[in-house]
PDB file of N, CA and C in Angstrom:
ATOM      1  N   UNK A   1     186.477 174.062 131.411  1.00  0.00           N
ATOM      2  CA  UNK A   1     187.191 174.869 132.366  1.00  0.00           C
ATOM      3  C   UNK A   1     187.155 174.124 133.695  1.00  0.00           C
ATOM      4  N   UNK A   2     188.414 174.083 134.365  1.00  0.00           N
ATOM      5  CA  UNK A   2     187.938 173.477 135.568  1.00  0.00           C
ATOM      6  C   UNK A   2     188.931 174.452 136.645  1.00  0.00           C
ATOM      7  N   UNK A   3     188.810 174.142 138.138  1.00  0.00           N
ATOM      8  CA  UNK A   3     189.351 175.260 138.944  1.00  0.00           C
ATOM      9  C   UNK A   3     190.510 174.233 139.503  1.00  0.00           C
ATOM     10  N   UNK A   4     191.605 175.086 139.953  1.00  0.00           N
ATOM     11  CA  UNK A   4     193.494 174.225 139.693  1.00  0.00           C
ATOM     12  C   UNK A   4     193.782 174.727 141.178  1.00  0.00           C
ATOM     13  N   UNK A   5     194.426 174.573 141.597  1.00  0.00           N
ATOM     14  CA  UNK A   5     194.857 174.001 143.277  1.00  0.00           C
ATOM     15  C   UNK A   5     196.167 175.203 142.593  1.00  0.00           C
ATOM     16  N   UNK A   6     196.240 176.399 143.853  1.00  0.00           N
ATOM     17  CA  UNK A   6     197.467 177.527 143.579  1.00  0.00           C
ATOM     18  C   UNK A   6     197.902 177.368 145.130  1.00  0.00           C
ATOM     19  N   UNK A   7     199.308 177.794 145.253  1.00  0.00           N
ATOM     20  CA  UNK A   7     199.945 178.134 145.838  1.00  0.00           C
ATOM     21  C   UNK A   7     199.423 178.400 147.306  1.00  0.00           C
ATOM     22  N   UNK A   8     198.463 179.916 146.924  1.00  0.00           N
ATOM     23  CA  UNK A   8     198.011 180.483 147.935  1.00  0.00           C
ATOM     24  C   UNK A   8     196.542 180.176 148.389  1.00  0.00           C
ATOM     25  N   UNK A   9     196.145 178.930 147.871  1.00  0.00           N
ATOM     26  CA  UNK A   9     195.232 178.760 148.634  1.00  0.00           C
ATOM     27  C   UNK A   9     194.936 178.469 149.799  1.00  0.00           C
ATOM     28  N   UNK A  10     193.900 178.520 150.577  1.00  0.00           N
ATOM     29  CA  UNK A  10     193.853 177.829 151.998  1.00  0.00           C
ATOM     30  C   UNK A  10     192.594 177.346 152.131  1.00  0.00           C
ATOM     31  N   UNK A  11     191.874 177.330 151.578  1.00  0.00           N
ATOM     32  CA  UNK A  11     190.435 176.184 151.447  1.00  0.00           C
ATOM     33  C   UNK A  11     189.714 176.261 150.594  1.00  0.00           C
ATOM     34  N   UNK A  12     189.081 175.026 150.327  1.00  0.00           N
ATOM     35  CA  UNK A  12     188.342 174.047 149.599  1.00  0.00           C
ATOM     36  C   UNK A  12     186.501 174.125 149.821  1.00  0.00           C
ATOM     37  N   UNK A  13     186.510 174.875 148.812  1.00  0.00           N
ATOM     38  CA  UNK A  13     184.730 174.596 148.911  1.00  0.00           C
ATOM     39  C   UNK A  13     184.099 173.292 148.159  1.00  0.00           C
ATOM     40  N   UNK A  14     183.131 172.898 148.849  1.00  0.00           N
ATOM     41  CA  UNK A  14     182.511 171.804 148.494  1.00  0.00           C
ATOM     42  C   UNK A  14     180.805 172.242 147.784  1.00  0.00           C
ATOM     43  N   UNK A  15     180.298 171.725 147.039  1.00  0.00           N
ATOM     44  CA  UNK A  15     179.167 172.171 146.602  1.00  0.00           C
ATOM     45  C   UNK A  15     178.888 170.511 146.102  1.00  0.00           C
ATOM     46  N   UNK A  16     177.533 169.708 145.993  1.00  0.00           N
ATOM     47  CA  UNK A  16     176.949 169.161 145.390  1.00  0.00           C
ATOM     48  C   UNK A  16     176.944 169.522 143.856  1.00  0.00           C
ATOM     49  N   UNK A  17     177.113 168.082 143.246  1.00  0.00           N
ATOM     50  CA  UNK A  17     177.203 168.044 141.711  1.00  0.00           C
ATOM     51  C   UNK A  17     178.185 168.987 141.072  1.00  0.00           C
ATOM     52  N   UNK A  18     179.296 169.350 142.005  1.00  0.00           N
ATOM     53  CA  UNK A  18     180.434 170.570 141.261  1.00  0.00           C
ATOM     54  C   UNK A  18     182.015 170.037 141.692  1.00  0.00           C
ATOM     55  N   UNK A  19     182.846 170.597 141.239  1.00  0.00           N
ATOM     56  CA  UNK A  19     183.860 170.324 141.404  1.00  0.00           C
ATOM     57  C   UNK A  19     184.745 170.720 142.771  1.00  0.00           C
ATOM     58  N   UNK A  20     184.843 170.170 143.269  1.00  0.00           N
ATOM     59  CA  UNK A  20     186.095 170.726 144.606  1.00  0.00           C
ATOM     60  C   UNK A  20     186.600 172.176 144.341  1.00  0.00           C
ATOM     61  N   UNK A  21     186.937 173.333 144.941  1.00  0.00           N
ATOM     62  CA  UNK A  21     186.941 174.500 144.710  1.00  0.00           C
ATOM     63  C   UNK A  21     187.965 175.131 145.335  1.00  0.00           C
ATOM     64  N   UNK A  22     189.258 174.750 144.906  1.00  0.00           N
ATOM     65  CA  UNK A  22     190.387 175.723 145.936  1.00  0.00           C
ATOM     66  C   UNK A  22     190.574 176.915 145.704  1.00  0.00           C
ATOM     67  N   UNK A  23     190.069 177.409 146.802  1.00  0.00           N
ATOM     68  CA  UNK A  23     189.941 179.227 147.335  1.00  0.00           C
ATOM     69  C   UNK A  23     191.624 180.008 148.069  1.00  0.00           C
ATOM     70  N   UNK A  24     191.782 181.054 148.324  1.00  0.00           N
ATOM     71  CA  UNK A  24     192.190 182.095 148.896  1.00  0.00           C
ATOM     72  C   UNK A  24     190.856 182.470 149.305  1.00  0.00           C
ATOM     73  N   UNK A  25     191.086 182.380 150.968  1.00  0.00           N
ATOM     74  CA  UNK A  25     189.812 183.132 151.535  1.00  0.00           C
ATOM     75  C   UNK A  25     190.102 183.915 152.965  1.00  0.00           C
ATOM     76  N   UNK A  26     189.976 185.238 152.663  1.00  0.00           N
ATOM     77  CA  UNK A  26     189.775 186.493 153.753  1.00  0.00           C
ATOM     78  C   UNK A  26     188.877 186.773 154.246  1.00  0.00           C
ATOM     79  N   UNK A  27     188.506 188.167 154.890  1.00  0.00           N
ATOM     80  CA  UNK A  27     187.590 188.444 155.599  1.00  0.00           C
ATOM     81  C   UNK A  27     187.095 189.254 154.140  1.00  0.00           C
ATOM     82  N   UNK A  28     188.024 190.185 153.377  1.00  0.00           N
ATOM     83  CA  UNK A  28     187.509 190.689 151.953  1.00  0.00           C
ATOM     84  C   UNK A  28     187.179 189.501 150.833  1.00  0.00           C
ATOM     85  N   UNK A  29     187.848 188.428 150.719  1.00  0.00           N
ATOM     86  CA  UNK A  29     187.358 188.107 149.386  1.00  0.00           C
ATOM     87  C   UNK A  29     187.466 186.911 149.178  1.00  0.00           C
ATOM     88  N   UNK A  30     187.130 186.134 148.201  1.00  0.00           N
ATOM     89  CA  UNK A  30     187.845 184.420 148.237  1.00  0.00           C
ATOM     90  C   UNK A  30     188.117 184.094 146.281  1.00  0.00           C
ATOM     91  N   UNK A  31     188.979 183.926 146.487  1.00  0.00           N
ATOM     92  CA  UNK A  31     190.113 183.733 144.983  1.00  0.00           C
ATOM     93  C   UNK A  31     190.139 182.312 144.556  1.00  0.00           C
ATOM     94  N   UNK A  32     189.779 182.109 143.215  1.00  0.00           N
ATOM     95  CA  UNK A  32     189.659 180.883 143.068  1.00  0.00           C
ATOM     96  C   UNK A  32     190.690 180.812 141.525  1.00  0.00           C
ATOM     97  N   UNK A  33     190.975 180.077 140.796  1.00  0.00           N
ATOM     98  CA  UNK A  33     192.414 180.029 139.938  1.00  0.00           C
ATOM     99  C   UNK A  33     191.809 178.681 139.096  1.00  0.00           C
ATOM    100  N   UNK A  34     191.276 179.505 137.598  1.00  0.00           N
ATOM    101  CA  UNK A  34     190.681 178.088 136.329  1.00  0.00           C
ATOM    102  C   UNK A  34     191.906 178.120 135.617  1.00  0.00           C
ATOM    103  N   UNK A  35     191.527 176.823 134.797  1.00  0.00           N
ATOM    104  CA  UNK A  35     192.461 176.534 133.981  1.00  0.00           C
ATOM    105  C   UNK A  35     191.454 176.147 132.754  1.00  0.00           C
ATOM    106  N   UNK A  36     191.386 176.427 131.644  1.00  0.00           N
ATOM    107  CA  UNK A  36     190.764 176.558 130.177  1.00  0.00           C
ATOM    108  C   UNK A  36     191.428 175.644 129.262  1.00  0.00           C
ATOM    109  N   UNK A  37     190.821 174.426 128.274  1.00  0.00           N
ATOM    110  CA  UNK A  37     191.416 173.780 127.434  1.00  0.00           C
ATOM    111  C   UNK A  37     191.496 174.075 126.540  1.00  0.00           C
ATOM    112  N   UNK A  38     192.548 173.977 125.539  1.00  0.00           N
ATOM    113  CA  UNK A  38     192.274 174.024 124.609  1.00  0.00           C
ATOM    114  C   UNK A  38     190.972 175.327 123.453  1.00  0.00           C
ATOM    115  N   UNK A  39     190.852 173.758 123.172  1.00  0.00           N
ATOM    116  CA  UNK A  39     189.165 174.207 122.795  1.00  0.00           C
ATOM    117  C   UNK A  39     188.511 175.287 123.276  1.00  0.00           C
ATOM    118  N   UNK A  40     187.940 175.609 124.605  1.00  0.00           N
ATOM    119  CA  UNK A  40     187.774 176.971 125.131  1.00  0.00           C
ATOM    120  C   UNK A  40     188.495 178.450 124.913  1.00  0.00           C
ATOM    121  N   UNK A  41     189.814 177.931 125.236  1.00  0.00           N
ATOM    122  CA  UNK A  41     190.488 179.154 124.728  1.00  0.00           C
ATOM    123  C   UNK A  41     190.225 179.784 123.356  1.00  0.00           C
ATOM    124  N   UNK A  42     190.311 178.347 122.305  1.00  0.00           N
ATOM    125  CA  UNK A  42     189.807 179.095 120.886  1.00  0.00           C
ATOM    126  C   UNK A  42     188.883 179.773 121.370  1.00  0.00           C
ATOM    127  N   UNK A  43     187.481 178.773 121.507  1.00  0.00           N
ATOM    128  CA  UNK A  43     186.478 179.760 121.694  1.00  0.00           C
ATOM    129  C   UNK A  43     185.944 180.475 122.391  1.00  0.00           C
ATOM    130  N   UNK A  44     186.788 181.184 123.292  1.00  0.00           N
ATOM    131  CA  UNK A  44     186.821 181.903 124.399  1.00  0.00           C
ATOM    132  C   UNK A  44     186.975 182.950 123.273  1.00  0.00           C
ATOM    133  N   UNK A  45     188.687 183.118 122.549  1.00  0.00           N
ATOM    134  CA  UNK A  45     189.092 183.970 121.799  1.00  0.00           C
ATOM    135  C   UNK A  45     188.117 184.417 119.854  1.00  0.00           C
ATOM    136  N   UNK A  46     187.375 183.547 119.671  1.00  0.00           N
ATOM    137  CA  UNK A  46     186.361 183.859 118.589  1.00  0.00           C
ATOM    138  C   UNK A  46     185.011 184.406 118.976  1.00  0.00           C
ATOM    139  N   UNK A  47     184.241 183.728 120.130  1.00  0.00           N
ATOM    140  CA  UNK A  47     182.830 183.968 120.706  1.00  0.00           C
ATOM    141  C   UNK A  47     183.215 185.412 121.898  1.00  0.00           C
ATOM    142  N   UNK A  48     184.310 185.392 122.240  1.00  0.00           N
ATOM    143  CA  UNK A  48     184.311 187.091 122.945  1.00  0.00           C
ATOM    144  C   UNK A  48     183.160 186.670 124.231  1.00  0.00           C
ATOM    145  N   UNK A  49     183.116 185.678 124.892  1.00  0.00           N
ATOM    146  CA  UNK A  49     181.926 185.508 125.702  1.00  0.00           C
ATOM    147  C   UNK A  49     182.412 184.370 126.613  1.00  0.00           C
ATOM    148  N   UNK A  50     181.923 184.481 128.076  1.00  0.00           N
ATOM    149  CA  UNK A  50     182.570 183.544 128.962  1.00  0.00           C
ATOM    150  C   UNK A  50     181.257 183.918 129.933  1.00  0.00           C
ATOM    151  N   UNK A  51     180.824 183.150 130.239  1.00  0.00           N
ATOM    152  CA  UNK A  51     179.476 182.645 131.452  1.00  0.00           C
ATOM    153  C   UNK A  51     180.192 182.545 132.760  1.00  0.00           C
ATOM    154  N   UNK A  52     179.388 183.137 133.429  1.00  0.00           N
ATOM    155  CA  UNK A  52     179.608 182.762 135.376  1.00  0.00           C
ATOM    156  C   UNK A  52     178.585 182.386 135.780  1.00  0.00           C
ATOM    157  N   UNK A  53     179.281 181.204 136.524  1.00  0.00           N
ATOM    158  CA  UNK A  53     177.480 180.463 137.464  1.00  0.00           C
ATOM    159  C   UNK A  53     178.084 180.779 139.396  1.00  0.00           C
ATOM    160  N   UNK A  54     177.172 180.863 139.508  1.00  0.00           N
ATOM    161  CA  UNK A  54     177.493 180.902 140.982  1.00  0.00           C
ATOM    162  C   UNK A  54     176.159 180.107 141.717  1.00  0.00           C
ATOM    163  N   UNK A  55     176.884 179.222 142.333  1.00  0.00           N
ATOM    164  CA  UNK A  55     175.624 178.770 143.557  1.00  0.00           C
ATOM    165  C   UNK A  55     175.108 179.449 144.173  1.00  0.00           C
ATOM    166  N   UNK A  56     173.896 179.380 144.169  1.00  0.00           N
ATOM    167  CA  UNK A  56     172.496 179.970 144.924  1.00  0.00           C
ATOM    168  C   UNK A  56     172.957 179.294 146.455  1.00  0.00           C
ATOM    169  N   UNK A  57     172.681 180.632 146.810  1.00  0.00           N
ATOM    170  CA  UNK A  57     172.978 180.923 148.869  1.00  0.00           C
ATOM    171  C   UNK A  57     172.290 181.912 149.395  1.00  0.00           C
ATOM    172  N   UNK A  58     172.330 181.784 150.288  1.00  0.00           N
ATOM    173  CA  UNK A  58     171.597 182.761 151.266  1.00  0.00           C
ATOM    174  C   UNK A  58     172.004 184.746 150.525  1.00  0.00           C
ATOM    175  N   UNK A  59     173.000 184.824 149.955  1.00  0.00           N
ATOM    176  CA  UNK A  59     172.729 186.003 149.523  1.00  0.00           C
ATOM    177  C   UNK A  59     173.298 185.889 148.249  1.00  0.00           C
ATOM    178  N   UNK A  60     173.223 186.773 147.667  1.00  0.00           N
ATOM    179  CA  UNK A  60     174.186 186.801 146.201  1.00  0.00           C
ATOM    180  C   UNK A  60     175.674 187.386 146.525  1.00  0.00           C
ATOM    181  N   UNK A  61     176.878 186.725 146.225  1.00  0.00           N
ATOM    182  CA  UNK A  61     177.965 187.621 146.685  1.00  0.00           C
ATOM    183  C   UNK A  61     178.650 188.222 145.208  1.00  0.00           C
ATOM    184  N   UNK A  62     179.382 189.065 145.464  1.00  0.00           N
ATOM    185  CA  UNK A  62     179.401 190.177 143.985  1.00  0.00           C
ATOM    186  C   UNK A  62     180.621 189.301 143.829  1.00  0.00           C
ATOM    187  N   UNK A  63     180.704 189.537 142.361  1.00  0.00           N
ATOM    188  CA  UNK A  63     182.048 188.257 141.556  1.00  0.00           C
ATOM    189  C   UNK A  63     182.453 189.270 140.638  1.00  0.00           C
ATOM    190  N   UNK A  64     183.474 188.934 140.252  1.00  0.00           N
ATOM    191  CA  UNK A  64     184.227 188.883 139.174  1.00  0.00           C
ATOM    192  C   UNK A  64     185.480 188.389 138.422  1.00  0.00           C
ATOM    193  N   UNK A  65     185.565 188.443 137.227  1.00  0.00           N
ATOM    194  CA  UNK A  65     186.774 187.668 136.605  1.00  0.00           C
ATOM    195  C   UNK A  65     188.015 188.777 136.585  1.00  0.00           C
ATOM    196  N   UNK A  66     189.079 188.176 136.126  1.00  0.00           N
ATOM    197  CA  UNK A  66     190.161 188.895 136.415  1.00  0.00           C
ATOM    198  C   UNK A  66     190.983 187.826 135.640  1.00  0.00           C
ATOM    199  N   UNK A  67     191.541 188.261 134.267  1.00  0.00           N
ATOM    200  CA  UNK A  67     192.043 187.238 133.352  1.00  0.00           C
ATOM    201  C   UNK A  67     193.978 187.898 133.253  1.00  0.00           C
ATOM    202  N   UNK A  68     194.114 188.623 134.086  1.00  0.00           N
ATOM    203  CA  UNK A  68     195.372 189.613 133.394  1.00  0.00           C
ATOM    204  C   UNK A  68     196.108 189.232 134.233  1.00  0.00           C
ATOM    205  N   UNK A  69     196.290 188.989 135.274  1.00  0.00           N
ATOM    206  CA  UNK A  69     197.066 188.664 136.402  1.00  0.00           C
ATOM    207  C   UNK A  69     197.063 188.370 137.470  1.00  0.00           C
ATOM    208  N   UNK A  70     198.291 187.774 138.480  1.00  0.00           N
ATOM    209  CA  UNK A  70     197.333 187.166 139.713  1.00  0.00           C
ATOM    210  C   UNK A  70     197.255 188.183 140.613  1.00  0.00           C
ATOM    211  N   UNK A  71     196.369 188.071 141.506  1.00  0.00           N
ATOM    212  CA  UNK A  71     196.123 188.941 142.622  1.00  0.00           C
ATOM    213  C   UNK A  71     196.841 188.937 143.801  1.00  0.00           C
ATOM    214  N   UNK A  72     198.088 188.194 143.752  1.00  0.00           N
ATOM    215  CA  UNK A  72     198.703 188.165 144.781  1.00  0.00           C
ATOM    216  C   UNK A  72     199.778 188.958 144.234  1.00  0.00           C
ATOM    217  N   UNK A  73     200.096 189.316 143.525  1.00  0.00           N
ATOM    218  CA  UNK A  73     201.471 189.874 142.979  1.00  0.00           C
ATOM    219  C   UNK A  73     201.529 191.308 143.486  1.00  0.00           C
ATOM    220  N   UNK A  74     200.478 192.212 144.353  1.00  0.00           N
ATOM    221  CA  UNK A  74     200.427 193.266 144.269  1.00  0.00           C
ATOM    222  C   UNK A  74     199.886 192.997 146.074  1.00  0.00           C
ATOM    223  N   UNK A  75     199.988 192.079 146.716  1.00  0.00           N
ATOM    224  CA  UNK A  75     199.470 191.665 148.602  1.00  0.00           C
ATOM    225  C   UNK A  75     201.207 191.834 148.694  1.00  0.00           C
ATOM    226  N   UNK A  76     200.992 192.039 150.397  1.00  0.00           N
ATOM    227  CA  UNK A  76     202.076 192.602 151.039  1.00  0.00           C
ATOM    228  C   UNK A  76     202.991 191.244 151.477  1.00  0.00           C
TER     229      UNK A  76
END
């Protein structure tokens, strides 16, 4: 899985040992847009199971996935 450069992004997080990270980022939230190969997708679609890592920071910030559609389709 790796994270894909959209439209509406407007910055780039950087993290040690990770991949470049193009965000949508507000004062509510910051949106990030993967792309899955192949292979994953099978086994995305047999194993029913998908892992989240998040870098360790000063706090934990609440996440979630959102596989159904984009989140801009419904912003003003």
């Amino acid at each position: 899985m790796k994270p894909i450069e959209f439209a509406e992004s407007n910055r780039i997080l950087v993290a040690e040992n990770m991949s470049d990270l193009p965000v949508y980022s507000s004062d509510e939230m910051c949106i990030s847009k993967w792309q899955l190969t192949f292979f994953e997708r099978v086994s995305l679609l047999f194993r029913g199971t998908l892992w989240l890592l998040v870098k360790s920071g000063p706090t934990q910030p609440p996440v979630a996935f959102d596989m159904t559609a984009s989140p801009f389709e419904d912003m003003p």
